[in-house]
N, C-alpha and C. Protein backbone atom coordinates (compact mmCIF):
# COMPACT_ATOMS: atom_id res chain seq x y z
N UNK A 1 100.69 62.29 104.86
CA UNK A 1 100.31 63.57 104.26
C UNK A 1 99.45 63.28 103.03
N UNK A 2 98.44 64.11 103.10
CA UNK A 2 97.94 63.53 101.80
C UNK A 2 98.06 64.82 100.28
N UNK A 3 97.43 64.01 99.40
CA UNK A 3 98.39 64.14 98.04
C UNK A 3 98.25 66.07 97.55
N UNK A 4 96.88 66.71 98.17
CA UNK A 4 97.40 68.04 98.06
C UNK A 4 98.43 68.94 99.02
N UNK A 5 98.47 68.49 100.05
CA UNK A 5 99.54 68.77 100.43
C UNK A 5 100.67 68.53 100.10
N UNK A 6 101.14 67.27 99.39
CA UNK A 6 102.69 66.87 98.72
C UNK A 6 102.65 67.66 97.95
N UNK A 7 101.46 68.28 97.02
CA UNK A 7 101.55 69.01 96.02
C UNK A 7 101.97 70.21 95.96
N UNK A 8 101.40 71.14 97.06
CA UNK A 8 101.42 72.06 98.01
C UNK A 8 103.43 72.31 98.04
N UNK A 9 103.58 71.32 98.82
CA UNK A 9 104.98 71.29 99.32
C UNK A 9 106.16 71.59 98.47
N UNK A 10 105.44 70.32 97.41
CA UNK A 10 106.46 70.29 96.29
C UNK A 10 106.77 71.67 96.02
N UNK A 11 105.24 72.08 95.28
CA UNK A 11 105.52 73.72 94.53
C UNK A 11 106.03 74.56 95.38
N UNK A 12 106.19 74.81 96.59
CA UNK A 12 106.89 75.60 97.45
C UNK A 12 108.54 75.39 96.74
N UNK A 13 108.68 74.58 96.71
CA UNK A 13 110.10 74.60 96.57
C UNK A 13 110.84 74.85 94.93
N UNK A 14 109.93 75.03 93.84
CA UNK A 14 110.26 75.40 92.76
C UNK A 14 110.35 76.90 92.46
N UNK A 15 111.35 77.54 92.22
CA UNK A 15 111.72 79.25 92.18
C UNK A 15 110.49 79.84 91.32
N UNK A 16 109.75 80.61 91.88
CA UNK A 16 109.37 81.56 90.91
C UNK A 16 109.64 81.70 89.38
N UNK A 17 110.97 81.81 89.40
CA UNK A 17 111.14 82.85 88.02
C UNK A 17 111.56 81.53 86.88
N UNK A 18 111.24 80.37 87.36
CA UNK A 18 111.96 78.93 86.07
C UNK A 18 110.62 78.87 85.63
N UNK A 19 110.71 78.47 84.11
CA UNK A 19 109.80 78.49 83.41
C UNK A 19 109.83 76.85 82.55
N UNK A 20 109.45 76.52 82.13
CA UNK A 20 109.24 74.93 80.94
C UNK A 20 109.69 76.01 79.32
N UNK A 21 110.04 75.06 78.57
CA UNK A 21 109.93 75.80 77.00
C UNK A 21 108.66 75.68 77.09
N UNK A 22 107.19 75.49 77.39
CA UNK A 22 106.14 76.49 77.24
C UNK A 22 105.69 76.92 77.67
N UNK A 23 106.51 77.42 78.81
CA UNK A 23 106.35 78.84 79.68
C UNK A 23 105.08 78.38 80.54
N UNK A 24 105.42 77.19 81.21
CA UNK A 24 104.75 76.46 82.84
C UNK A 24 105.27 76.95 83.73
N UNK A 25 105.17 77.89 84.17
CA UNK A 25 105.60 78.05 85.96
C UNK A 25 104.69 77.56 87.01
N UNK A 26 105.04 77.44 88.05
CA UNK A 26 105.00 77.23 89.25
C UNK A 26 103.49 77.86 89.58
N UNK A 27 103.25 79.31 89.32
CA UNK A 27 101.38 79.66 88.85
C UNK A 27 100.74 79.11 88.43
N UNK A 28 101.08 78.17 87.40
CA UNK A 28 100.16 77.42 86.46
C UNK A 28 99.70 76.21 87.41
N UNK A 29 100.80 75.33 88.19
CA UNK A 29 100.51 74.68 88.88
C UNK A 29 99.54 75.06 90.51
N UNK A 30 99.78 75.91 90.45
CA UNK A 30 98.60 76.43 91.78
C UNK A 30 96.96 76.74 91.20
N UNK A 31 97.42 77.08 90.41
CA UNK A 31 95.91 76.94 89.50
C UNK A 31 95.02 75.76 89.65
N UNK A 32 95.78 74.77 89.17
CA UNK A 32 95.18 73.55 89.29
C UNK A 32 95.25 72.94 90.62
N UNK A 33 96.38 73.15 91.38
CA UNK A 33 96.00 72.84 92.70
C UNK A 33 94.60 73.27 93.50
N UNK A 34 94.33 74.45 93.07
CA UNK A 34 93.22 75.27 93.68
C UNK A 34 91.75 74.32 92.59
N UNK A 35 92.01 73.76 91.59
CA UNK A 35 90.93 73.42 91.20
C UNK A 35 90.68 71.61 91.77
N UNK A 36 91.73 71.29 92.37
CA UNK A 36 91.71 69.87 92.99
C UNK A 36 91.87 68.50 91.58
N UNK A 37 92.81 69.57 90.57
CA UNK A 37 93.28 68.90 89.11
C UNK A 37 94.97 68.58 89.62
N UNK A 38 94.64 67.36 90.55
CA UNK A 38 95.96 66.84 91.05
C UNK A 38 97.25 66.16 90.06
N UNK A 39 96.25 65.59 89.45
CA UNK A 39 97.15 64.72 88.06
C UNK A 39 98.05 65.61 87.14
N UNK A 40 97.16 66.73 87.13
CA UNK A 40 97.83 67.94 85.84
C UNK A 40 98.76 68.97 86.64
N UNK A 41 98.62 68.61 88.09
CA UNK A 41 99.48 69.66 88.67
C UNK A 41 101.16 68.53 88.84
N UNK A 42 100.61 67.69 89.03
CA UNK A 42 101.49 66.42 89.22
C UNK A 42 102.41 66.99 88.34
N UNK A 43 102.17 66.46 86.94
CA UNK A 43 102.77 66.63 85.41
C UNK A 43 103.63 67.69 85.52
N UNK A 44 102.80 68.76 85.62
CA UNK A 44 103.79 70.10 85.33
C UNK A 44 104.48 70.11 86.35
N UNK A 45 104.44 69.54 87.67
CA UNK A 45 105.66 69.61 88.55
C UNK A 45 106.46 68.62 88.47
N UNK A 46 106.46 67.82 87.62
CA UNK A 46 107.58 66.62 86.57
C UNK A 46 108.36 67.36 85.86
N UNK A 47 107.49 68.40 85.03
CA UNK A 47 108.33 69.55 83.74
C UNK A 47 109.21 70.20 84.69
N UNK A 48 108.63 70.84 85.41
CA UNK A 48 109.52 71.88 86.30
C UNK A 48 110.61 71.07 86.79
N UNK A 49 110.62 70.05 87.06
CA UNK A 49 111.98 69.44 87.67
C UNK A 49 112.95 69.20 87.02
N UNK A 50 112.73 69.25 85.57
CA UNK A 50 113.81 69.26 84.36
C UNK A 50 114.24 70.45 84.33
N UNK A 51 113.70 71.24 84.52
CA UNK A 51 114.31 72.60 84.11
C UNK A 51 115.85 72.94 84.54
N UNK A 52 115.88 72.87 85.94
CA UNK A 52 116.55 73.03 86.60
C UNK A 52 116.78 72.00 88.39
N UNK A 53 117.72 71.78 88.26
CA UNK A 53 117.88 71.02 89.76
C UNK A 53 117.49 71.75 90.85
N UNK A 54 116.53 70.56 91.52
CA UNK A 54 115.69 70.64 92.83
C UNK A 54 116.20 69.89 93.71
N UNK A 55 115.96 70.20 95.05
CA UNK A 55 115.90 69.08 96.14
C UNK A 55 115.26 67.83 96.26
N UNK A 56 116.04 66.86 96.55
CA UNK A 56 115.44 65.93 96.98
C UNK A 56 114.04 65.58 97.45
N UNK A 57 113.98 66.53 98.28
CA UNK A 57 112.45 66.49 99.17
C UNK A 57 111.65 66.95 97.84
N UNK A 58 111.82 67.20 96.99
CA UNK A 58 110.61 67.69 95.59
C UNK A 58 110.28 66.51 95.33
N UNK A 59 111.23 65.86 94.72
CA UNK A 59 111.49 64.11 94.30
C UNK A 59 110.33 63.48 94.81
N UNK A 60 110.76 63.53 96.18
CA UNK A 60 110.15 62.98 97.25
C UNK A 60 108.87 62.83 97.28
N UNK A 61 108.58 63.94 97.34
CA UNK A 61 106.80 64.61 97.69
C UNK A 61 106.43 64.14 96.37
N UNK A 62 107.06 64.12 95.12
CA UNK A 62 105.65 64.11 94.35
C UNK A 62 105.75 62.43 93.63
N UNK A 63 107.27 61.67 94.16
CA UNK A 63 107.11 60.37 94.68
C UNK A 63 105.75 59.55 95.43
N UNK A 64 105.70 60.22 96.26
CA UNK A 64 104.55 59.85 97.12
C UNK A 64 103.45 60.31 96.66
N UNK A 65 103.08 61.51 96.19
CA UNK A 65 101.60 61.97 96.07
C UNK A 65 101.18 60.54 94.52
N UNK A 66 102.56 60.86 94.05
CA UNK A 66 101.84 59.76 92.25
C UNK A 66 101.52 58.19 92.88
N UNK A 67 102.11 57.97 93.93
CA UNK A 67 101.84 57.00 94.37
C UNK A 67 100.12 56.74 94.82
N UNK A 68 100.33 57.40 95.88
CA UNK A 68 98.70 57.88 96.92
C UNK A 68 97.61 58.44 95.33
N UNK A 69 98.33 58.72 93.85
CA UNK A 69 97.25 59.06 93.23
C UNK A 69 97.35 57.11 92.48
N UNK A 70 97.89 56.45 92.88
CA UNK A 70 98.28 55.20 91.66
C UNK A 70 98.46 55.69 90.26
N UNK A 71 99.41 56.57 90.05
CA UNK A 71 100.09 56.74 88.93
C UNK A 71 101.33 55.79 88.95
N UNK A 72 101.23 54.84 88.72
CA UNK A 72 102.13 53.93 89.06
C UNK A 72 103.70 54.31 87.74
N UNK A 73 103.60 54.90 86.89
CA UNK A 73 104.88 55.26 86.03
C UNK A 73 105.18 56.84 86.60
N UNK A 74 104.07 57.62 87.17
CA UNK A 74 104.70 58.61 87.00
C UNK A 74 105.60 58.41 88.66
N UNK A 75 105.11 57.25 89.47
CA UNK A 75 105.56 57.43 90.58
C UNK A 75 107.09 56.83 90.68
N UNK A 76 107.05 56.12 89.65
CA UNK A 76 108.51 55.25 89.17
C UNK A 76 109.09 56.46 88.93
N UNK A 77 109.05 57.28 87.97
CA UNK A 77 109.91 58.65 87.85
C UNK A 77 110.20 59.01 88.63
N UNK A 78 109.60 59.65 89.26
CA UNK A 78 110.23 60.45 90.03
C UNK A 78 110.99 59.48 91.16
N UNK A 79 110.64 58.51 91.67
CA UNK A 79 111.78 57.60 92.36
C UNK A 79 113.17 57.80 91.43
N UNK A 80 112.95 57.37 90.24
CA UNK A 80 113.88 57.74 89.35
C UNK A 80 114.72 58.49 89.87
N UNK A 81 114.18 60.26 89.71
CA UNK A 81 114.53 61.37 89.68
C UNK A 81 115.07 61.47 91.21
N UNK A 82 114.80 61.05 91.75
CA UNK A 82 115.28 61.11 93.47
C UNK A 82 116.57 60.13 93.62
N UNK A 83 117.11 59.20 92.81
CA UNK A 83 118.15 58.51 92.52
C UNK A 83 118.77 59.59 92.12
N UNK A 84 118.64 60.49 90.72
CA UNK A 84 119.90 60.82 90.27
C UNK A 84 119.90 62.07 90.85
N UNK A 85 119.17 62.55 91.83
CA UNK A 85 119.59 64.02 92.51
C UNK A 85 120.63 63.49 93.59
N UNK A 86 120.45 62.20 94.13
CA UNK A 86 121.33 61.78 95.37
C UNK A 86 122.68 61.52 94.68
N UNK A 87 122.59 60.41 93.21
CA UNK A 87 124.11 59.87 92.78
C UNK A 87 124.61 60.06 91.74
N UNK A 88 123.35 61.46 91.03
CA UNK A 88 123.86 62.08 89.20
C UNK A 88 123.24 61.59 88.24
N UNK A 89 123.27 62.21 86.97
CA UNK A 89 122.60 61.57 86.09
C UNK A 89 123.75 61.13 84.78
N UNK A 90 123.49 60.29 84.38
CA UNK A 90 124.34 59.24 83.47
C UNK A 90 123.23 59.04 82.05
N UNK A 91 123.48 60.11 80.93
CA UNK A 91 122.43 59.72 79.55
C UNK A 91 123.25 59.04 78.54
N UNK A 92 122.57 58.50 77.81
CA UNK A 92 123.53 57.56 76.61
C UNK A 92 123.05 57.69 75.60
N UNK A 93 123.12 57.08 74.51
CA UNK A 93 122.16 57.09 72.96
C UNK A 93 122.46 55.12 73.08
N UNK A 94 121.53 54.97 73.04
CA UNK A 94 121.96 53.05 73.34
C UNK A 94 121.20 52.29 71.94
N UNK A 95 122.00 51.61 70.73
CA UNK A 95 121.68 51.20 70.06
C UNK A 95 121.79 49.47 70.22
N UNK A 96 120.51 48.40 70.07
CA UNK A 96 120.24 47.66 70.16
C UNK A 96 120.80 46.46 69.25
N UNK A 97 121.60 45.70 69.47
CA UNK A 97 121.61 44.61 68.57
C UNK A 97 120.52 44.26 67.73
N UNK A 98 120.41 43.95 66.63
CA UNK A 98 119.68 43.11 65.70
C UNK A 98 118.91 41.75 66.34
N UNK A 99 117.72 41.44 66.27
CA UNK A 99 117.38 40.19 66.87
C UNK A 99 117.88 38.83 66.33
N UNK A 100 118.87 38.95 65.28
CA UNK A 100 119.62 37.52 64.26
C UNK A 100 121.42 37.78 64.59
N UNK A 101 121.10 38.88 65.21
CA UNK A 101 122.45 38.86 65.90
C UNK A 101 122.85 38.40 67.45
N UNK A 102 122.04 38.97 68.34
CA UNK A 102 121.56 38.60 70.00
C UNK A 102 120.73 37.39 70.47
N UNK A 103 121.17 37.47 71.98
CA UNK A 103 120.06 36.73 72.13
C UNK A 103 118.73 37.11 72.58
N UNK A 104 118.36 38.31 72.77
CA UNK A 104 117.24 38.96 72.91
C UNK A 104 116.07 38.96 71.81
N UNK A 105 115.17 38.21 71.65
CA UNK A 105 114.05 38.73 70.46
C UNK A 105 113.14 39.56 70.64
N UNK A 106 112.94 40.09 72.12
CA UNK A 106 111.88 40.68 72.09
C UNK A 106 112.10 42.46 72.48
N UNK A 107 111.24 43.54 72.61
CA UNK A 107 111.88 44.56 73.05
C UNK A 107 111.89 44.79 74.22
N UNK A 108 112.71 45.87 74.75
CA UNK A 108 113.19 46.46 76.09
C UNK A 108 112.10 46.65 76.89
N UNK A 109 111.98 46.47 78.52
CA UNK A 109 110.92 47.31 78.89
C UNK A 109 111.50 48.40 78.94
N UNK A 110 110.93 49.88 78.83
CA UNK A 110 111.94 50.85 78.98
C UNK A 110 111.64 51.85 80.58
N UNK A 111 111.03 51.37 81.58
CA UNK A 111 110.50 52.11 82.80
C UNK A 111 111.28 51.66 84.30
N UNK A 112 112.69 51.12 83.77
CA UNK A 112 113.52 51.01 84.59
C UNK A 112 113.29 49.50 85.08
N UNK A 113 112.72 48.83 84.43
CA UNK A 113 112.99 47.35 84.58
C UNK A 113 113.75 46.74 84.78
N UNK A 114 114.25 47.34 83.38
CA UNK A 114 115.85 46.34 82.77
C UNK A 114 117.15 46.52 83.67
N UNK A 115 117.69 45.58 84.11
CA UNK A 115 118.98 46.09 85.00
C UNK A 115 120.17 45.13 84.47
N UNK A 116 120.59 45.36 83.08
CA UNK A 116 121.65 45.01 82.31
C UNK A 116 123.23 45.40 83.10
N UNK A 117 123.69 44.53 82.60
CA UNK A 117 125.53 44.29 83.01
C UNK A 117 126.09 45.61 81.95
N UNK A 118 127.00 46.28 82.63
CA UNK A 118 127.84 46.95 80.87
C UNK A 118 129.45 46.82 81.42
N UNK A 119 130.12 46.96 80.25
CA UNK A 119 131.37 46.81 79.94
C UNK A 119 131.54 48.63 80.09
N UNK A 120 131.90 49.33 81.11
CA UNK A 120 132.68 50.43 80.98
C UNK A 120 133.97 51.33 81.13
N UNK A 121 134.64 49.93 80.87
CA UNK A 121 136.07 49.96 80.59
C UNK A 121 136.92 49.89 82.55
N UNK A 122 135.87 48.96 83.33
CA UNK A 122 136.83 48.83 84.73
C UNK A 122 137.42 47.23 84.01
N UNK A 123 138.06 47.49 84.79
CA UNK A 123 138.87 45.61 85.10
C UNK A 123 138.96 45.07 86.35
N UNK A 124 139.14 43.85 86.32
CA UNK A 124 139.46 42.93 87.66
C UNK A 124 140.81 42.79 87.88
N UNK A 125 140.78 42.30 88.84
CA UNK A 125 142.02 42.71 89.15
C UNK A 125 143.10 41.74 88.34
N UNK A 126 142.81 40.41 87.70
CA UNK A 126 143.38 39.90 86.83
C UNK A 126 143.54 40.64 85.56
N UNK A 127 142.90 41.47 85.13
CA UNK A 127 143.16 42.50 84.20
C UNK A 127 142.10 42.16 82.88
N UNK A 128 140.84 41.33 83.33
CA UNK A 128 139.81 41.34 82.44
C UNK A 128 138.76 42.03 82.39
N UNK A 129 137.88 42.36 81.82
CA UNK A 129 136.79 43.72 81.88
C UNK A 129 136.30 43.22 83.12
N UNK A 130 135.38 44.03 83.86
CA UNK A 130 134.65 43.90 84.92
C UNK A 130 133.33 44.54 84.61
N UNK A 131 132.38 43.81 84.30
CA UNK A 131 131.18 44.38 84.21
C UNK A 131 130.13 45.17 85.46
N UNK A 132 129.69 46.20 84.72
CA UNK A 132 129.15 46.77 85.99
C UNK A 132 127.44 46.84 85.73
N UNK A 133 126.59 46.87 86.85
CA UNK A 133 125.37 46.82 86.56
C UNK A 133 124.73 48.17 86.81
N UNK A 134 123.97 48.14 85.81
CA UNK A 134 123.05 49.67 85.86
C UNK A 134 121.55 49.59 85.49
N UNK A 135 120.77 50.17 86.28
CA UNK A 135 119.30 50.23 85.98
C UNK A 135 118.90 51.08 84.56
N UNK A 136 118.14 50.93 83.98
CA UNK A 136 118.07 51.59 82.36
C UNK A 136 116.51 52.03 82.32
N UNK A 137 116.68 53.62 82.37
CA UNK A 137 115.07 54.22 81.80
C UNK A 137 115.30 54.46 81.07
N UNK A 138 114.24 54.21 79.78
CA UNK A 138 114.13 54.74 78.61
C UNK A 138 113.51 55.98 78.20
N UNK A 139 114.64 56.74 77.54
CA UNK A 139 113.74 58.26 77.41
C UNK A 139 112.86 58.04 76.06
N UNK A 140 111.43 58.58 76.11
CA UNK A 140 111.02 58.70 74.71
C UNK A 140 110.21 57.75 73.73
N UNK A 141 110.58 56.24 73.98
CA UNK A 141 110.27 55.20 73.40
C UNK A 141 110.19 53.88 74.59
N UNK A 142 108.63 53.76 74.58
CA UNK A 142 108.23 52.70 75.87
C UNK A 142 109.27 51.40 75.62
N UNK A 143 109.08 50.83 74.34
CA UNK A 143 109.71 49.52 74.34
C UNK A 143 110.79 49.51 72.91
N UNK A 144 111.90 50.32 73.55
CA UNK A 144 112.92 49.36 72.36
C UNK A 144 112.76 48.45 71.44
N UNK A 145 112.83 47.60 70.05
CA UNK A 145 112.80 46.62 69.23
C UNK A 145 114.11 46.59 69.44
N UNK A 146 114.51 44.76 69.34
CA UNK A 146 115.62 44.55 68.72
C UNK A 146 116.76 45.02 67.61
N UNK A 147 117.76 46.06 67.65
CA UNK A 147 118.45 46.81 66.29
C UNK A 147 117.70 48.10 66.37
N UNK A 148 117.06 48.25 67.56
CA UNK A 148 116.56 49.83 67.73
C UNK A 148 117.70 50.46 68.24
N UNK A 149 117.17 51.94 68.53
CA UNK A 149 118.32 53.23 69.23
C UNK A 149 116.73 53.60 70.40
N UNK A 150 117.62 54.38 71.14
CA UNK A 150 116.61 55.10 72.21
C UNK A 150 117.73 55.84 73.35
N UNK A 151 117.61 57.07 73.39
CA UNK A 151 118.20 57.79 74.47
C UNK A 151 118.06 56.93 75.73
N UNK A 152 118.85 57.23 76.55
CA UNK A 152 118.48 55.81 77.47
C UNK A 152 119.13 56.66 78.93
N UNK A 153 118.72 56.80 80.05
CA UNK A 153 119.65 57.14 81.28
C UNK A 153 119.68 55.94 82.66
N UNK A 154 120.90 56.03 82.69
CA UNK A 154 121.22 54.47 83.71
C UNK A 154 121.63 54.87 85.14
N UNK A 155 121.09 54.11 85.88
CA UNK A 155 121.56 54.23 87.29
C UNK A 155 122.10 52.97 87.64
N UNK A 156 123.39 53.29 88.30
CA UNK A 156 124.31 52.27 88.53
C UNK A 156 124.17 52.15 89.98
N UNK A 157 124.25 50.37 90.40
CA UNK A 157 123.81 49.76 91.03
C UNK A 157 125.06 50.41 91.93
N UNK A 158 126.67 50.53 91.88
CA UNK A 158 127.42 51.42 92.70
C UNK A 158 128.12 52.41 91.90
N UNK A 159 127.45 53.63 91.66
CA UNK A 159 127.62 55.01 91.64
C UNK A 159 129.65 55.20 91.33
N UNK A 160 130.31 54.81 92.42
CA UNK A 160 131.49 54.84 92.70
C UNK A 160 132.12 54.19 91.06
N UNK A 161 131.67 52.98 90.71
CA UNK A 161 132.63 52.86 89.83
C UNK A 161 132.53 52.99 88.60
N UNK A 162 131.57 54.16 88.22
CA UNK A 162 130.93 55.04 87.03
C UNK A 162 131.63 56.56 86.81
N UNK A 163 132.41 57.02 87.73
CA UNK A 163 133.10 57.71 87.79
C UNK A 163 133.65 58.64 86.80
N UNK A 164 134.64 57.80 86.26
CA UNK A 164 135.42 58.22 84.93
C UNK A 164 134.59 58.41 83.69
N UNK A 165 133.47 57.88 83.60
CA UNK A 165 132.53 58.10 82.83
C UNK A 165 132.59 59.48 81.92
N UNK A 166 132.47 59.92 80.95
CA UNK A 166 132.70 61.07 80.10
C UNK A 166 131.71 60.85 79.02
N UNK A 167 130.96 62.25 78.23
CA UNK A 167 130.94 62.84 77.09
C UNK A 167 131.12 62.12 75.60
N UNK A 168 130.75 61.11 75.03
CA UNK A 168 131.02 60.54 74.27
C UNK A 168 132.12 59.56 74.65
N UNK A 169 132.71 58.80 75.40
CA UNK A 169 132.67 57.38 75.58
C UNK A 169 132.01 56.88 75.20
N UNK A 170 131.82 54.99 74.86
CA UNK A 170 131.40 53.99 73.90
C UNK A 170 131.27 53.04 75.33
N UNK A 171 130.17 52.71 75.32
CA UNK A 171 130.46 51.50 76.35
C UNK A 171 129.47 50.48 75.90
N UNK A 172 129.47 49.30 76.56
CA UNK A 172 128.60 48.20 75.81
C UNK A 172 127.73 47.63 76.71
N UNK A 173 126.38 46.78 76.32
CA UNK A 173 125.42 46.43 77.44
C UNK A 173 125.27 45.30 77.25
N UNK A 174 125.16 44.68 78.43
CA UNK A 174 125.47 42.82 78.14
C UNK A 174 124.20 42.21 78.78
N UNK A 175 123.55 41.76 78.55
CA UNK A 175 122.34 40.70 78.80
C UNK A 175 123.22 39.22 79.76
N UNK A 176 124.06 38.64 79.13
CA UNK A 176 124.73 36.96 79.39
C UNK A 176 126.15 37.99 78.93
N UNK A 177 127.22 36.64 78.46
CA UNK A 177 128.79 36.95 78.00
C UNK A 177 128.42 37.64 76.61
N UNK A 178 127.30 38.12 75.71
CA UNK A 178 127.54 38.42 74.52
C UNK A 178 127.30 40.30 74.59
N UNK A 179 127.38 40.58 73.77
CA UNK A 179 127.27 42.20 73.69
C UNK A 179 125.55 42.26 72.98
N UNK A 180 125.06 42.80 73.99
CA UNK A 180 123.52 43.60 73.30
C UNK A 180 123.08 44.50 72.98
N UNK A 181 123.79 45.66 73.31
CA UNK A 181 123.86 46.73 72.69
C UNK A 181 125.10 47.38 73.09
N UNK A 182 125.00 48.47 71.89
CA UNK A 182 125.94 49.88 72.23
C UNK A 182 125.85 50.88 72.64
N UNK A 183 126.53 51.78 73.46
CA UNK A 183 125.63 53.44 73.59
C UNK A 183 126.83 54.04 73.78
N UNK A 184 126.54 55.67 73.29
CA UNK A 184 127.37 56.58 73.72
C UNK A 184 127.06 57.18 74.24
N UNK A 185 127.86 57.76 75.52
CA UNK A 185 127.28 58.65 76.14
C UNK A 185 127.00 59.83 75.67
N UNK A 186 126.00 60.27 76.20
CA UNK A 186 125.77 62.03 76.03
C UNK A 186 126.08 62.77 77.12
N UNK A 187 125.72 62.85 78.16
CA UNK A 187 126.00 63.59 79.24
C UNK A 187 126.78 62.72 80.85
N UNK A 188 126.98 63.35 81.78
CA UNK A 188 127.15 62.89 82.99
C UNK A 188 126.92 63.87 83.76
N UNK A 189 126.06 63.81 84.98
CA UNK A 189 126.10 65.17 86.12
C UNK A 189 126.24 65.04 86.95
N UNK A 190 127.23 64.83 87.93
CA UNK A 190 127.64 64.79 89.34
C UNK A 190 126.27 65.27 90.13
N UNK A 191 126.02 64.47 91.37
CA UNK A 191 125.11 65.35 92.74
C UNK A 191 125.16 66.65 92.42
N UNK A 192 124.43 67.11 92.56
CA UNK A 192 124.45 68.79 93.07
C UNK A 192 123.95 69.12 94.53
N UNK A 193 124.82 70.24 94.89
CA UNK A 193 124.64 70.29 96.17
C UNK A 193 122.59 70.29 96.88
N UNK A 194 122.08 70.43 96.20
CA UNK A 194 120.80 70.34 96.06
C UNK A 194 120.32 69.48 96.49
N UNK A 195 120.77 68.17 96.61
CA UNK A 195 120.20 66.93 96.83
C UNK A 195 120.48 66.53 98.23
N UNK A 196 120.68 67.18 98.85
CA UNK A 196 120.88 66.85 100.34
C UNK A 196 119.83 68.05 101.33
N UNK A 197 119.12 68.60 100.49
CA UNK A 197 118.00 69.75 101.15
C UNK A 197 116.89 68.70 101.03
């Protein structure tokens, strides 16, 4: 399919009446569809997907069109975004060790590179932590510094044992055996039934 049609598709499936805080609807994006301003229709159908939870197949389509345009980050997003419609979304506030404290000197990539170990309170069955692995996009700030902060949302490599996860919990992010950063959570959102359309 090619990329005005994903575009096409996508916007089919965003409601009428949801708006962006600056009042982007779903019109605005046909606008530019009709002017063959694929990139800018792209974007605002990125905004629109925050607003409110979409289907999968949105994900999807504009997965592929950023691709077929080589937007190569915006196409990582929304892969992103097609993860946490299938297994939830998991946000944190993740503060960085000091570089005279860690062993990290340099900063984070923040575009889902990084796929750090964390301590979130499972155990083994001997009764020692069990670290779990999670993929890490950075909201806001491309590259972390060492002893930085950055909103951060993680996708865990198995979904299942993220579970208990809550609202301000403390959990820790491990590079090797040492602690590299901290974060608290901010949010957690289960699937919504949405993600299976």
């Amino acid at each position: 399919m090619d990329v005005p049609k994903l575009l096409e598709a996508a916007s089919l499936l965003v409601p009428e009446e949801i708006a962006t805080e600056n009042d982007i609807t779903v019109n605005d994006v046909w606008q530019y569809l009709t002017r063959d301003e694929w990139e800018v229709a792209l974007g605002l159908l990125e905004e629109l997907g925050e607003v409110q939870p979409l289907p999968l197949s949105f994900w999807e389509a504009l997965a592929t069109a950023a691709k077929q345009m080589r937007l190569d980050k915006s196409a990582a997003w929304c892969h992103w975004r097609c993860y946490e419609t299938r297994n939830g979304i998991i946000r944190a506030d993740l503060t960085l060790r000091p570089a005279i404290e860690a062993r990290r000197q340099t900063p984070i990539s923040g575009a889902g590179v990084l796929r750090p170990m964390w301590n979130i309170g499972n155990r083994t069955p001997t009764g020692e932590p069990a670290l779990n692995i999670a993929q890490l996009w950075v909201e806001f700030t491309p590259f972390p510094q060492p002893g930085g902060q950055a909103s951060v949302r993680l996708a865990p490599l198995d979904p299942s044992q993220w579970q208990h996860l809550q609202a301000g919990q403390v959990i820790t992010m491990h590079e090797d055996r040492s602690v590299a950063g901290t974060a608290v959570v901010l949010e957690v959102h289960r699937p919504t039934t949405t993600s299976t359309a």
